[in-house]
Every structure is written in C-alpha cells, then in structure tokens.
N, C-alpha and C. Protein backbone atom coordinates (compact mmCIF):
# COMPACT_ATOMS: atom_id res chain seq x y z
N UNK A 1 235.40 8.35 156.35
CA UNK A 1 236.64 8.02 155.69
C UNK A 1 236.37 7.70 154.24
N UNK A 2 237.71 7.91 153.78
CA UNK A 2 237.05 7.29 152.35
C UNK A 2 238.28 6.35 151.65
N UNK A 3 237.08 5.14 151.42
CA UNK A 3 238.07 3.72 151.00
C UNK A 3 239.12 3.72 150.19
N UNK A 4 239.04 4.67 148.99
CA UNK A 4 240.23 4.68 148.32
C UNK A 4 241.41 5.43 148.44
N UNK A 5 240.97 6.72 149.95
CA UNK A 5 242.53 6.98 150.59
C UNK A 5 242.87 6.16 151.55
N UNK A 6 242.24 5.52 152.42
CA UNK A 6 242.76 4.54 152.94
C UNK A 6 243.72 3.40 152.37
N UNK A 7 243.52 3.12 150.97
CA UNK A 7 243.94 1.87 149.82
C UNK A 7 245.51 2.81 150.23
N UNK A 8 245.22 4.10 149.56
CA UNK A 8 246.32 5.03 149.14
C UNK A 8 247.44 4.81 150.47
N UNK A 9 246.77 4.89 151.26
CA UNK A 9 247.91 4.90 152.80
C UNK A 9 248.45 3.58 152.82
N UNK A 10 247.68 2.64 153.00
CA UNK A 10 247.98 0.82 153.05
C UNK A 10 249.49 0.82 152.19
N UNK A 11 248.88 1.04 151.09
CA UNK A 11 250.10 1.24 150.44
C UNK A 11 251.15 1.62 149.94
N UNK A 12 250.95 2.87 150.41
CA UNK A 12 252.27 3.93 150.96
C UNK A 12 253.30 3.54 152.10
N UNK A 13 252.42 3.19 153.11
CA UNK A 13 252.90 2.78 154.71
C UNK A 13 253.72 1.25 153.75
N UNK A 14 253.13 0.47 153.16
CA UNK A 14 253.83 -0.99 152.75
C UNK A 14 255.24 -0.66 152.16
N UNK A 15 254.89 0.16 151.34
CA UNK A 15 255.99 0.79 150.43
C UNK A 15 256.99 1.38 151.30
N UNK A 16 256.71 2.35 152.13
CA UNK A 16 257.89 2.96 153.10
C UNK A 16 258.57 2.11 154.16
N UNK A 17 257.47 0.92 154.90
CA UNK A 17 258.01 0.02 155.42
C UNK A 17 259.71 -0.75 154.51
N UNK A 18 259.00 -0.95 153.64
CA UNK A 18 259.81 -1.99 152.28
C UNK A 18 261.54 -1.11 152.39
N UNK A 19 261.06 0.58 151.92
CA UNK A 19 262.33 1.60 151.75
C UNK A 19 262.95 1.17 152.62
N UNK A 20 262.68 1.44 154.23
CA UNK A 20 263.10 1.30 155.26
C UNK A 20 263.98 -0.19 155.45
N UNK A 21 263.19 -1.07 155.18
CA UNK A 21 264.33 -2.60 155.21
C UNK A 21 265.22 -2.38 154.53
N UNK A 22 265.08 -1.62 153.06
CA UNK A 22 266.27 -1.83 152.37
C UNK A 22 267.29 -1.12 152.41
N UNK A 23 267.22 -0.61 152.83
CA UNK A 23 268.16 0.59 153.31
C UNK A 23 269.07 0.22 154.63
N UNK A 24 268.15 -0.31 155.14
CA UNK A 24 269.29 -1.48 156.40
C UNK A 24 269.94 -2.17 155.95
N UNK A 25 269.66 -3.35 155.08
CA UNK A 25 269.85 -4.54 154.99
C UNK A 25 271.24 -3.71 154.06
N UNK A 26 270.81 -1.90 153.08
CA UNK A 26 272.12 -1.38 152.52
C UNK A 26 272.98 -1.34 153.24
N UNK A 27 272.77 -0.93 154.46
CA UNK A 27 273.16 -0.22 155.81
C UNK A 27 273.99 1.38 155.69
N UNK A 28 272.20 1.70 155.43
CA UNK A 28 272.25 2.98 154.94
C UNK A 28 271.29 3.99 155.80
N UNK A 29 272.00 5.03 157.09
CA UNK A 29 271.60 5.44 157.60
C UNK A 29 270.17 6.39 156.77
N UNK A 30 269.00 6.61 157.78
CA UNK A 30 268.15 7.15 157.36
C UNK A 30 268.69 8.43 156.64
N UNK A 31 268.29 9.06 155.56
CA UNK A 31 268.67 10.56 155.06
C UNK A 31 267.53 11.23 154.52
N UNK A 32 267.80 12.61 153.66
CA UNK A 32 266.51 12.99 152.91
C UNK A 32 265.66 12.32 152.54
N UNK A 33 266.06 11.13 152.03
CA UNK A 33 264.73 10.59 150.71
C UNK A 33 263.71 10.28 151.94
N UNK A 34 263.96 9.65 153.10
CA UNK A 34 263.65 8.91 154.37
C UNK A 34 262.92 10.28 154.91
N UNK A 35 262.85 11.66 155.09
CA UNK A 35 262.16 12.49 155.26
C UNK A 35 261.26 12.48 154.25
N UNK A 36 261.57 12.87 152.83
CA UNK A 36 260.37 13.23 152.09
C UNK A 36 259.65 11.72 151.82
N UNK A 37 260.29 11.07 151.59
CA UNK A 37 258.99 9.71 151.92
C UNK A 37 258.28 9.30 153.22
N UNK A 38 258.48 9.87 153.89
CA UNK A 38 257.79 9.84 155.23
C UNK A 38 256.63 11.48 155.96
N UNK A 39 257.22 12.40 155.07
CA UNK A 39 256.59 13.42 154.56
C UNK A 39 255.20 13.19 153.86
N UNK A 40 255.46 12.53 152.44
CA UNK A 40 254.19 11.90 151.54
C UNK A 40 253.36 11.46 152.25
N UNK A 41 253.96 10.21 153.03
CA UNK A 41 252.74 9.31 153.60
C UNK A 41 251.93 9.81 154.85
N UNK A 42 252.62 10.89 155.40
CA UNK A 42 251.92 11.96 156.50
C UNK A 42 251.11 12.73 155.74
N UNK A 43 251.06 13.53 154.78
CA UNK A 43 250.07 14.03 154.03
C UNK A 43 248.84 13.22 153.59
N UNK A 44 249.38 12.41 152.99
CA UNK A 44 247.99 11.33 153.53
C UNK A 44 247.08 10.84 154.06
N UNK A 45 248.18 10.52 155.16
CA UNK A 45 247.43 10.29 155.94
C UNK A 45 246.89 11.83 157.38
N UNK A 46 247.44 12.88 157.23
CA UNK A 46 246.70 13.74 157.24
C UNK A 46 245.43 14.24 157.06
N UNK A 47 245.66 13.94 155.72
CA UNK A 47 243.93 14.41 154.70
C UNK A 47 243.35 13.07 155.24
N UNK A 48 243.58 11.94 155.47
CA UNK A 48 242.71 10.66 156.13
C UNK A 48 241.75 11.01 157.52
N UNK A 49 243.02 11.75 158.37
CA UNK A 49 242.24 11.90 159.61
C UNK A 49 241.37 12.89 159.60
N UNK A 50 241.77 14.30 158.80
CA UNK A 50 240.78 15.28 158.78
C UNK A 50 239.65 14.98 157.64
N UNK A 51 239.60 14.29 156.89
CA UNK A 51 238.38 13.84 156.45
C UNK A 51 237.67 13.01 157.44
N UNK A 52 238.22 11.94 158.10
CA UNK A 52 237.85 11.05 159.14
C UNK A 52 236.72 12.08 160.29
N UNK A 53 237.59 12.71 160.76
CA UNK A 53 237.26 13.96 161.96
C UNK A 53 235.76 14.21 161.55
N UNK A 54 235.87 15.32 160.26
CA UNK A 54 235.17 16.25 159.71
C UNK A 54 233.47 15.14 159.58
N UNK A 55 234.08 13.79 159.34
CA UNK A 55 232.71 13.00 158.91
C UNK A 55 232.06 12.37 160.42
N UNK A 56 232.91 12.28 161.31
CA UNK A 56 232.32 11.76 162.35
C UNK A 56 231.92 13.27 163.33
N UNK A 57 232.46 13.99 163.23
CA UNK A 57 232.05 15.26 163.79
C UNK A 57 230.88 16.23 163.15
N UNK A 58 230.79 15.52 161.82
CA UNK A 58 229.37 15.86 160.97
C UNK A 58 228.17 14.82 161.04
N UNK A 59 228.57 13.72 162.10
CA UNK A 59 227.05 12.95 161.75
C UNK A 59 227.18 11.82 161.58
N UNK A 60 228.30 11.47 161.20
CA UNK A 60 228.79 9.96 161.17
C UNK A 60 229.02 9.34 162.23
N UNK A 61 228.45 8.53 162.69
CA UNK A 61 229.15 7.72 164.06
C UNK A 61 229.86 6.11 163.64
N UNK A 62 230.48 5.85 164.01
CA UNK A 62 231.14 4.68 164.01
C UNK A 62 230.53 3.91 164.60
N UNK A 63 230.85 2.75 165.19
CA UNK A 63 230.49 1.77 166.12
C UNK A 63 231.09 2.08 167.69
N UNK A 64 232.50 2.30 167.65
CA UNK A 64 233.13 2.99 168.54
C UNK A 64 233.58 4.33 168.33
N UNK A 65 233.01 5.15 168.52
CA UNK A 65 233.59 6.62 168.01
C UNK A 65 234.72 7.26 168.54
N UNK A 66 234.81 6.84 169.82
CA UNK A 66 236.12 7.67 170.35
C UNK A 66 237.53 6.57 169.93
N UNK A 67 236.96 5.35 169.91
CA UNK A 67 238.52 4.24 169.62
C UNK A 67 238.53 4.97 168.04
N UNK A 68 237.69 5.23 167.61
CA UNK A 68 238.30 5.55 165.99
C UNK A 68 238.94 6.30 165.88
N UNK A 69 238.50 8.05 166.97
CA UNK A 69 238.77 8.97 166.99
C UNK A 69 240.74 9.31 167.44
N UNK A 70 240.73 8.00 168.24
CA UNK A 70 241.89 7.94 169.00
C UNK A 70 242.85 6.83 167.94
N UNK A 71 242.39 6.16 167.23
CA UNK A 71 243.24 5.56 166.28
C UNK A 71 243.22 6.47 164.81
N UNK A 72 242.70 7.59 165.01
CA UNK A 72 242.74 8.68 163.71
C UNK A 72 243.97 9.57 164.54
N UNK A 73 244.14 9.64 165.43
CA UNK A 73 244.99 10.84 166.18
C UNK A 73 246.60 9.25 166.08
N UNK A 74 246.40 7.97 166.59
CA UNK A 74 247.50 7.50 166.41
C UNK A 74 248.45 7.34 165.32
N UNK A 75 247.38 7.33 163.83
CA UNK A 75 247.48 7.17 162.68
C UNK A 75 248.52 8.38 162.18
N UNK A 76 248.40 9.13 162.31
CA UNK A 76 248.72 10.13 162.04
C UNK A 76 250.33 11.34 163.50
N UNK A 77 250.29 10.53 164.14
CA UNK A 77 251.62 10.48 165.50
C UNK A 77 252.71 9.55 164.96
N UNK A 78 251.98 8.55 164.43
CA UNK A 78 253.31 7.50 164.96
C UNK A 78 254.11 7.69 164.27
N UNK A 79 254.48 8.33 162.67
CA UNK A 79 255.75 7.83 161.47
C UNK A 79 256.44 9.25 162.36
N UNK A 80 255.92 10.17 161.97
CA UNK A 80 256.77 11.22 162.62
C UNK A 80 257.92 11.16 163.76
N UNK A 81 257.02 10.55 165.21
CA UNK A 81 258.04 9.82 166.14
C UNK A 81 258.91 8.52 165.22
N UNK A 82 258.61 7.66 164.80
CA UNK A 82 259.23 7.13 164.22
C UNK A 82 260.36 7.79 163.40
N UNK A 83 260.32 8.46 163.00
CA UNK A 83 261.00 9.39 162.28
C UNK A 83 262.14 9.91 162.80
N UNK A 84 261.26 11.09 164.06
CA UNK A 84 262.49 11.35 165.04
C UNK A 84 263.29 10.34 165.31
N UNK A 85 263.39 9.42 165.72
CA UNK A 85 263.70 8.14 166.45
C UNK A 85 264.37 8.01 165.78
N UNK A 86 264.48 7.52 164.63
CA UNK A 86 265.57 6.83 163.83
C UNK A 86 266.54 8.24 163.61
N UNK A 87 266.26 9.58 163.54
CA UNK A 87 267.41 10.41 162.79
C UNK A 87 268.11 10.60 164.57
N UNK A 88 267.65 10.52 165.48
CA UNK A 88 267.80 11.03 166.70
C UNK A 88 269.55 10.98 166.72
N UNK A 89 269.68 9.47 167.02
CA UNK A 89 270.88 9.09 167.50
C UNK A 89 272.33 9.11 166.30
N UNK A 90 273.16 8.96 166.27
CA UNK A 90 274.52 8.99 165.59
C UNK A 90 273.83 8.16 164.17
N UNK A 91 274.41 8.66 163.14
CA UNK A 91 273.82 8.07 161.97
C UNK A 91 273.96 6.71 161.74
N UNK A 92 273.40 5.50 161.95
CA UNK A 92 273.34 3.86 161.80
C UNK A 92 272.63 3.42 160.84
N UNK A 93 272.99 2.41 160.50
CA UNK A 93 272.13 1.24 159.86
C UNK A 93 270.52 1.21 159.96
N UNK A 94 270.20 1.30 161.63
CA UNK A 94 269.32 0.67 162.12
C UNK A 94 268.25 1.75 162.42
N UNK A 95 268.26 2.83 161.38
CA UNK A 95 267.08 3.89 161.31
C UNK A 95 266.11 3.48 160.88
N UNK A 96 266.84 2.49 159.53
CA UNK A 96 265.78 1.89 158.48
C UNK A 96 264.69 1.33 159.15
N UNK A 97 264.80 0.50 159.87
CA UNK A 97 264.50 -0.70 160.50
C UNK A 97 263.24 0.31 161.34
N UNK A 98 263.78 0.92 162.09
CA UNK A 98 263.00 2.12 163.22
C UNK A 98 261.28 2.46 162.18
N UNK A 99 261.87 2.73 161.15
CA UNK A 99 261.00 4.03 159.89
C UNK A 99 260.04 2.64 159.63
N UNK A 100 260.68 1.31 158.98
CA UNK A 100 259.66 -0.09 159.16
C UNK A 100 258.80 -0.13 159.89
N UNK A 101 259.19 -0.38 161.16
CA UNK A 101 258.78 -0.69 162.32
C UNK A 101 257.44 0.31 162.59
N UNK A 102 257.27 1.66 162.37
CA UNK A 102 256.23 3.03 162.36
C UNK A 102 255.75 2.49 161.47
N UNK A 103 255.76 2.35 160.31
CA UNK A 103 255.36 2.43 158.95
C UNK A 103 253.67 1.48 159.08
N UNK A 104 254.80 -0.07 159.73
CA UNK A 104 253.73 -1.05 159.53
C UNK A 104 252.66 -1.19 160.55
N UNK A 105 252.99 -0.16 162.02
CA UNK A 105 252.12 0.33 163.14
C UNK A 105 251.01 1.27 162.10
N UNK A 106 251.26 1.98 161.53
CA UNK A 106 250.55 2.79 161.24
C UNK A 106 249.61 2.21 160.45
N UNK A 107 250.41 1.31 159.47
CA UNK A 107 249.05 0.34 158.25
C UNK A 107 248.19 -0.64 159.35
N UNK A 108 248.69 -1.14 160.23
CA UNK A 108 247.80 -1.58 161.26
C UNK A 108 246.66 -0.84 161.46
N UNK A 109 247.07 0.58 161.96
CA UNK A 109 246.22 1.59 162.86
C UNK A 109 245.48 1.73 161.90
N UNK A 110 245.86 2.18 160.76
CA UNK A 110 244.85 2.40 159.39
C UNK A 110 243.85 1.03 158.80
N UNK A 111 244.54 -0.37 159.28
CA UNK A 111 243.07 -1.51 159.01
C UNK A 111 242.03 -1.38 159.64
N UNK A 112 242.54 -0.89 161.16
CA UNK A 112 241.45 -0.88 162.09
C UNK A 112 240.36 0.20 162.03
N UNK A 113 241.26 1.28 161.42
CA UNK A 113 240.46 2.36 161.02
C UNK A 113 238.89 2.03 160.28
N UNK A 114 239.52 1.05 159.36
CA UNK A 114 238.84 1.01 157.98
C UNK A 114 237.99 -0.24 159.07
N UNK A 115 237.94 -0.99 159.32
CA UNK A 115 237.02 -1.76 160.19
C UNK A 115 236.22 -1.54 161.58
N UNK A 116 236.72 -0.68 161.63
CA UNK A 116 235.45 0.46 162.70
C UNK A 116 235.03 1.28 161.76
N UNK A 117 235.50 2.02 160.93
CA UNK A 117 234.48 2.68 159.82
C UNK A 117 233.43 1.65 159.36
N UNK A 118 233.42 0.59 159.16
CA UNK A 118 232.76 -0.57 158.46
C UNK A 118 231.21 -0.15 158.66
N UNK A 119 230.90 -0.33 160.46
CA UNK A 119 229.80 0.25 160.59
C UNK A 119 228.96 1.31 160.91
N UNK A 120 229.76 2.43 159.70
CA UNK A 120 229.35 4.12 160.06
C UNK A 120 228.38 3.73 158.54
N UNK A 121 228.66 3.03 157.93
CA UNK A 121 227.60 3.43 156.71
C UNK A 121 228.69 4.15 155.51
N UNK A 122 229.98 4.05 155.34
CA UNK A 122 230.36 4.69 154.01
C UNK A 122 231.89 5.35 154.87
C-alpha cells in the first residue's frame, strides 16, 4: 500500500461522509453530485486495492494476509452498495445519511488496512 493514498482516501471518505450529513440535515435527496463524489472516492480507492493486491501478491506479506486481502475487497464494496441503497428507494432525505454511514465504514476498513500493512515493511 502506499501511505499517502491511503491519507488521500481517509480523507475523501471524511469529506463524503460530511456531503452526505449535509445534505440531510438540507433534506436533500441523494442526486448526481452524490454519484460523482462517490465515483472519486471509488477510484481511489480502487487504485488502493490494486496496488494493495499487486504488492502482497508480489512478495509482500502482511501480518495477516488474507484479513487484509478481505478488508482490500471490503474497502472497495461498501460505498457502491451504499450508494445503491440510498438511490434505491423513493427519493428522501435519508440517502444522505445511508452515503455517511458507507463512507465512514469504509475510512474504518481503510485504518485497518493501514495497520495490518504496518507489519509488511512499507
């Protein structure tokens, strides 16, 4: 992995969490911007996991390799469902909240990332 796309996600995921409250609290059903900002932070974190992959499948081992492997595959699932989820139902308030709720799962999934990377060496 590498520390300063991880920084990049932390704070993307914080930031989209943030969109997401405010947009409730507007009570402003999820729309475009709520795709392409949730778009961004999947690209991201995209290039996170396939760099992730590529380094532990080249030689890198973690401490736990498959929990990493499986929190690189969660990292990268959850905003999307989140996503669906909130546009799914009749347009509400309470998409925002949904897109939060993924956002800050995912900056989770991504600390842990970065703390099982801890002891791969880089």
């Amino acid at each position: 992995m590498i520390h300063s796309l991880a920084v990049v996600a932390l704070v993307l995921t914080g930031a989209l969490a943030i969109f997401g409250l405010v947009s409730t609290v507007l009570a402003r059903p999820p729309g475009r911007e709520h795709v392409l900002a949730a778009g961004a932070v999947e690209a991201v974190l995209v290039a996170q996991a396939l760099i992730g992959a590529a380094r532990v499948f080249g030689g890198a081992r973690p401490a736990e390799t498959s929990t990493f492997l499986i929190y690189l595959l969660v990292s990268v699932c959850v905003l999307p469902i989140a996503l669906q989820f909130a546009r799914a139902e009749p347009p509400n308030r309470w998409g925002g909240t949904v897109i939060a709720v993924g956002s800050v799962a995912v900056g989770v999934a991504v600390l842990r990332l970065l703390s099982l990377w801890g002891g791969a060496g880089g």
